[in-house]
Structures are given as C-alpha cells and as structure tokens.
N, C-alpha and C. Protein backbone atom coordinates (compact mmCIF):
# COMPACT_ATOMS: atom_id res chain seq x y z
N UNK A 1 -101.00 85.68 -20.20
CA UNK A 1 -102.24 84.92 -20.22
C UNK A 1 -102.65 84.63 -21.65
N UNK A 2 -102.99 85.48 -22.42
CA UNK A 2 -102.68 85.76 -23.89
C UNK A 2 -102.25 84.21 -24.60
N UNK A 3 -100.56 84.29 -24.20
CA UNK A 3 -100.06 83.18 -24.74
C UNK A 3 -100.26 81.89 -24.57
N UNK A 4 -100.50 81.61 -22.95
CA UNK A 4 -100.98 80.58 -22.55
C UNK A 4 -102.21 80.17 -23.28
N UNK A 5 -103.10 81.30 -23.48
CA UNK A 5 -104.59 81.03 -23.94
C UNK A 5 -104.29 80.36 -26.38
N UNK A 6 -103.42 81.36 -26.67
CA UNK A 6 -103.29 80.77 -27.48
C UNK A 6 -102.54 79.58 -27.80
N UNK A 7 -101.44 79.20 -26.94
CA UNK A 7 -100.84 77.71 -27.49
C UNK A 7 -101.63 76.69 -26.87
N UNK A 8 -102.54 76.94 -25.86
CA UNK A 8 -103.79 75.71 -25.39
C UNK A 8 -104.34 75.86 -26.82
N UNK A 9 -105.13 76.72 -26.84
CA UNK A 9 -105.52 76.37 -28.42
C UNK A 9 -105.27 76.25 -29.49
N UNK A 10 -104.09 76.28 -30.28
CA UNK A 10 -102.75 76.05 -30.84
C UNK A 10 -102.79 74.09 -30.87
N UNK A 11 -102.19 73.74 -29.33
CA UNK A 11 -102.30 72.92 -29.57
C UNK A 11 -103.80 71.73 -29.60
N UNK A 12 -105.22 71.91 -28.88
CA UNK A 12 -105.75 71.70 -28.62
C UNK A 12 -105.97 71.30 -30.68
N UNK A 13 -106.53 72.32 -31.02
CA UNK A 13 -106.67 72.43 -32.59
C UNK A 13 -105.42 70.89 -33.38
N UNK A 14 -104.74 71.28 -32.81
CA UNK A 14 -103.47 70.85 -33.92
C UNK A 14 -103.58 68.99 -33.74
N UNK A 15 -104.02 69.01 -32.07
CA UNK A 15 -104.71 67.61 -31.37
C UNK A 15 -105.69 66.98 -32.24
N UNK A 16 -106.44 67.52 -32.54
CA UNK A 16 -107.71 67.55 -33.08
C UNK A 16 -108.07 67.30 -34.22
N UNK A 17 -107.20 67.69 -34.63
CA UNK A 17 -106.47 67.55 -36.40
C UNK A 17 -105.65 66.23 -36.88
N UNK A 18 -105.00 65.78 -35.60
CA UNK A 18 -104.29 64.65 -36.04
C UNK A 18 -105.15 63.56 -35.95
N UNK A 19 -105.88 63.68 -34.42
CA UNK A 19 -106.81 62.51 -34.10
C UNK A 19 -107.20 62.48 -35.61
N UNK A 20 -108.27 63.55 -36.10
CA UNK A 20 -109.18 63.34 -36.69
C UNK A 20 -108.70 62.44 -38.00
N UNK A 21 -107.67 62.44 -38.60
CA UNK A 21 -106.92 62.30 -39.28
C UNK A 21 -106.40 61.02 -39.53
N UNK A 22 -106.19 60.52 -37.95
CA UNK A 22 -105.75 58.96 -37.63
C UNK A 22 -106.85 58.39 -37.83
N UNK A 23 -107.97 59.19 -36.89
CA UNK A 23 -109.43 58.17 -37.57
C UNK A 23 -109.65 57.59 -38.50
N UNK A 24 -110.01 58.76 -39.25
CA UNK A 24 -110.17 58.56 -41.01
C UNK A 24 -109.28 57.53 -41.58
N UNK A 25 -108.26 57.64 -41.42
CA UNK A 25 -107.54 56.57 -41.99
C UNK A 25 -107.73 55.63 -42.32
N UNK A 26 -107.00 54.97 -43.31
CA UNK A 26 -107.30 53.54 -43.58
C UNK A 26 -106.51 52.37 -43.14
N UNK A 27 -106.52 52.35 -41.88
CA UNK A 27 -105.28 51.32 -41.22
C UNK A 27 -106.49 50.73 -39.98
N UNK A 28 -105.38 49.60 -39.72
CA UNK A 28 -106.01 48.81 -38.83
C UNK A 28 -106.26 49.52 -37.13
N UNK A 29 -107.27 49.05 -36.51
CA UNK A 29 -107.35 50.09 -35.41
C UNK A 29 -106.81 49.80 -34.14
N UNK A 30 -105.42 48.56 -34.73
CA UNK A 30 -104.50 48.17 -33.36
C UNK A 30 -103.64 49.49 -33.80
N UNK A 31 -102.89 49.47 -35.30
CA UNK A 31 -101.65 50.37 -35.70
C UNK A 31 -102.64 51.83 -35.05
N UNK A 32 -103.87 52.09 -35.47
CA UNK A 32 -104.41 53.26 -35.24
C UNK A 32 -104.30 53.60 -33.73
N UNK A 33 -104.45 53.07 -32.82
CA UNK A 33 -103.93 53.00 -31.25
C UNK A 33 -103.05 53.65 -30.80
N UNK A 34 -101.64 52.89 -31.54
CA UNK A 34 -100.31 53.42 -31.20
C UNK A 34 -100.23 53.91 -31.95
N UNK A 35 -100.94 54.55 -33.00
CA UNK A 35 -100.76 56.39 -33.49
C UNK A 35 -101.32 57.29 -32.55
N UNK A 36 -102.03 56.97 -32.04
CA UNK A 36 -102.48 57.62 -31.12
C UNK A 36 -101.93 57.61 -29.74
N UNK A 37 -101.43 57.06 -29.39
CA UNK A 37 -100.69 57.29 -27.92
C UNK A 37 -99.35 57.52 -27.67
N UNK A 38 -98.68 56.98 -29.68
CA UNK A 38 -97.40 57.83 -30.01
C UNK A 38 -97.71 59.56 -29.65
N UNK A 39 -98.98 59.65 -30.56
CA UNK A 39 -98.92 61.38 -30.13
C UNK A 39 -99.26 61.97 -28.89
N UNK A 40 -99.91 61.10 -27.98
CA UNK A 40 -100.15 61.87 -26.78
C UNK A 40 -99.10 61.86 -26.09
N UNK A 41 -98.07 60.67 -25.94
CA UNK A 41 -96.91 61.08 -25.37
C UNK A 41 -96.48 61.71 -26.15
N UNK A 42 -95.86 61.97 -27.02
CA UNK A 42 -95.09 63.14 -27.70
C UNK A 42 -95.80 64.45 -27.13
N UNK A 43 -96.83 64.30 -27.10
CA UNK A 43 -97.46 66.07 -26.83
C UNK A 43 -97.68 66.04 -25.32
N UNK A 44 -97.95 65.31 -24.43
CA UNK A 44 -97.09 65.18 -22.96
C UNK A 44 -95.81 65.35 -22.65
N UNK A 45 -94.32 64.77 -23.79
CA UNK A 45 -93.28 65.13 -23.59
C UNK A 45 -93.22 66.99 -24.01
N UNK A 46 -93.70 67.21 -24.69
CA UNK A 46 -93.49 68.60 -25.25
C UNK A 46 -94.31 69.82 -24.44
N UNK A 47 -95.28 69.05 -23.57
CA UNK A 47 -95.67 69.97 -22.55
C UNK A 47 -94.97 69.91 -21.08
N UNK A 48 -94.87 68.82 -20.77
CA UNK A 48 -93.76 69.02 -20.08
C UNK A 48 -92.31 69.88 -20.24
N UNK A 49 -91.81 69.87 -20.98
CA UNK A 49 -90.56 70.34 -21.47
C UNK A 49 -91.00 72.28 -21.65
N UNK A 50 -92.22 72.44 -21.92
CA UNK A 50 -92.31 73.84 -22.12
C UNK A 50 -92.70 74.33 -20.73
N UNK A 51 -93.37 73.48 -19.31
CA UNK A 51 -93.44 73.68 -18.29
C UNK A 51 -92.19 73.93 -17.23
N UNK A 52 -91.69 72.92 -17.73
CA UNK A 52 -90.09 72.97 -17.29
C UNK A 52 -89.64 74.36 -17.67
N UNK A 53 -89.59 74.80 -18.69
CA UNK A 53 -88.61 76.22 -19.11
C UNK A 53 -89.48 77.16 -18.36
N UNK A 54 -91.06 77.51 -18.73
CA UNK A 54 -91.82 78.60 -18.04
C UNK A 54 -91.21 78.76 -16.28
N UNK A 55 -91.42 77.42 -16.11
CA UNK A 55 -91.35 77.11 -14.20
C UNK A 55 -89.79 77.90 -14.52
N UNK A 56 -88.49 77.25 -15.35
CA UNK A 56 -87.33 78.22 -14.46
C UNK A 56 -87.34 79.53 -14.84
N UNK A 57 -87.88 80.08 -15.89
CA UNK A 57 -88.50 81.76 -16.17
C UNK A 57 -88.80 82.42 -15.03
N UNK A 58 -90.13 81.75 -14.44
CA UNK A 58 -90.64 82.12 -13.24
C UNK A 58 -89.67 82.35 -12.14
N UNK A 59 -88.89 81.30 -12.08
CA UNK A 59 -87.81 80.72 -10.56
C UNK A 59 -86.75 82.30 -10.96
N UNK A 60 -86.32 82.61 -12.12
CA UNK A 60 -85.35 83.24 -12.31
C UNK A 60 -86.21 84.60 -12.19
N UNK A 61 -87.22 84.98 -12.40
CA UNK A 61 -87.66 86.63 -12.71
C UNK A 61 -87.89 86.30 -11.06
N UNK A 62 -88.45 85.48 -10.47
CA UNK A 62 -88.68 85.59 -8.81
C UNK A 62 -87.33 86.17 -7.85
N UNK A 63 -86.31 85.35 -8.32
CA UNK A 63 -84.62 85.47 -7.93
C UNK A 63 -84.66 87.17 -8.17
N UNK A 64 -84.80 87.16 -9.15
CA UNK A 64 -84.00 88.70 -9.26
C UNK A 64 -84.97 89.71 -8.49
N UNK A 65 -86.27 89.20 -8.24
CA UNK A 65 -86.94 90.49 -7.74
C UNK A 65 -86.83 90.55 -6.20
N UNK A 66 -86.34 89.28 -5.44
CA UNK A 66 -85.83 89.02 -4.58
C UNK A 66 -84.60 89.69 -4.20
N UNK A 67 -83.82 89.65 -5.00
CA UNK A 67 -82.56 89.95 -4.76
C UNK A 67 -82.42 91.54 -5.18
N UNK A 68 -83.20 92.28 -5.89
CA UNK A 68 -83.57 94.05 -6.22
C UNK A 68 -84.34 94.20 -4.44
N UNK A 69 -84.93 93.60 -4.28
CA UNK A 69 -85.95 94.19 -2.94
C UNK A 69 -84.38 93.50 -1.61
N UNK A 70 -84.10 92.81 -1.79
CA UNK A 70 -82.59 92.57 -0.70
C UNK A 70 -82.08 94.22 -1.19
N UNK A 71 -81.40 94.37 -2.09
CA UNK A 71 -80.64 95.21 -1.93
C UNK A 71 -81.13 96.89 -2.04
N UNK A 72 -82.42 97.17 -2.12
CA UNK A 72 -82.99 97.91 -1.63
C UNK A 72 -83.49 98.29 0.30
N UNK A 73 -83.88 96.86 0.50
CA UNK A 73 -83.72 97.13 1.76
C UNK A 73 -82.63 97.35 2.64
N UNK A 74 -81.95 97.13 1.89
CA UNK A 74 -79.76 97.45 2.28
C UNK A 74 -80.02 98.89 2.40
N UNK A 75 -80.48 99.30 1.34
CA UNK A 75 -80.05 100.94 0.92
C UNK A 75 -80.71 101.41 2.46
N UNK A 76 -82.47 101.31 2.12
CA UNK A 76 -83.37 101.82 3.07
C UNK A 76 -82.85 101.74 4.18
N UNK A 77 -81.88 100.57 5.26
CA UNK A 77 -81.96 100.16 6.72
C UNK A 77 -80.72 101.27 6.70
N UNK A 78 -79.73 101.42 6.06
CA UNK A 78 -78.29 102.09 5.74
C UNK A 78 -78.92 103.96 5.81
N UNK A 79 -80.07 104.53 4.92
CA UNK A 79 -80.19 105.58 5.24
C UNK A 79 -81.13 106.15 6.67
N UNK A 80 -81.95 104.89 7.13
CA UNK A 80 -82.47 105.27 8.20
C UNK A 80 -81.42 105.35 9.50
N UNK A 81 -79.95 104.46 9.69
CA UNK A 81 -78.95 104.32 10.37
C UNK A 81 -78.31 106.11 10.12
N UNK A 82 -78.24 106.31 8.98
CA UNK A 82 -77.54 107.62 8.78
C UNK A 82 -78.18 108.53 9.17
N UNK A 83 -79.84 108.91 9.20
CA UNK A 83 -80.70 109.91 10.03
C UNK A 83 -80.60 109.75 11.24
N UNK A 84 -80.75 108.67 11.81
CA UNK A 84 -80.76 108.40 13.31
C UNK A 84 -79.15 108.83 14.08
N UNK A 85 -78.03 108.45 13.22
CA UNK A 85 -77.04 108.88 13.46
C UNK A 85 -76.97 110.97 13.83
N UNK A 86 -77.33 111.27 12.72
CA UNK A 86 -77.70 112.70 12.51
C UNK A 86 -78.08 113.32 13.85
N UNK A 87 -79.24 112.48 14.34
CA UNK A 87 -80.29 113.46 15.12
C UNK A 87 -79.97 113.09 16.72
C-alpha cells in the first residue's frame, strides 16, 4: 500500500511539475497543447505498462498459492484415507 501510495505521489508531483513548467513557458499555446498530451499519454503508457506487470505479480503469487493449497489438500485427503484405512 506504502508503494502504491508513494509512486501516486511520485508521480502526481512529477505531473505537476511538468504541467507547471509547460505553462510558464514561452511557446505558443497550440505547441503548448501537444506538450501536454505528449505527456499524458506517455504517463498513461507508463501506467499502464506498470499495471500490466503488478496484475501478472498478482496472477503469479495467486498461481502458486493455489497450487501450495492443491497440494496440501493432496497430503490432508491421503492422511485422512490412511487413518480411516487403520481403524
């Protein structure tokens, strides 16, 4: 949560900084436009792309805890078969 909370603000800041930046400038406010929507897609492509990796993080730590609780319940159904056998 931590991290999430700091690269929102990370980038939120860093947003904020450029706008402010493009403002100020001394250019015309058509070029000033497409400085500006150069960077929002760029920082849409780059959030996407870090959503993409988190999401298969997630998909992969899910897999494996899936597949530890499969082969635990192997063990568990295997020693309750062996008591019942027993008794």
């Amino acid at each position: 949560m931590d991290y999430l909370k700091t690269t929102f603000s990370f980038l939120l800041g860093a947003g904020l900084g450029v706008a402010a930046g493009i403002l100020t400038a001394p250019k015309k406010g058509k070029r000033t436009r497409a400085d500006i929507s150069n960077f929002i897609d760029d920082t849409k492509s780059e959030l996407e792309e870090m959503s993409n990796q988190k999401l298969a993080e997630a998909k992969s730590y899910l897999n494996q805890t899936v597949e530890t609780q499969r082969k635990n319940a192997k063990k568990g159904i295997k020693k309750v078969k062996e008591v019942a056998t027993i008794s």
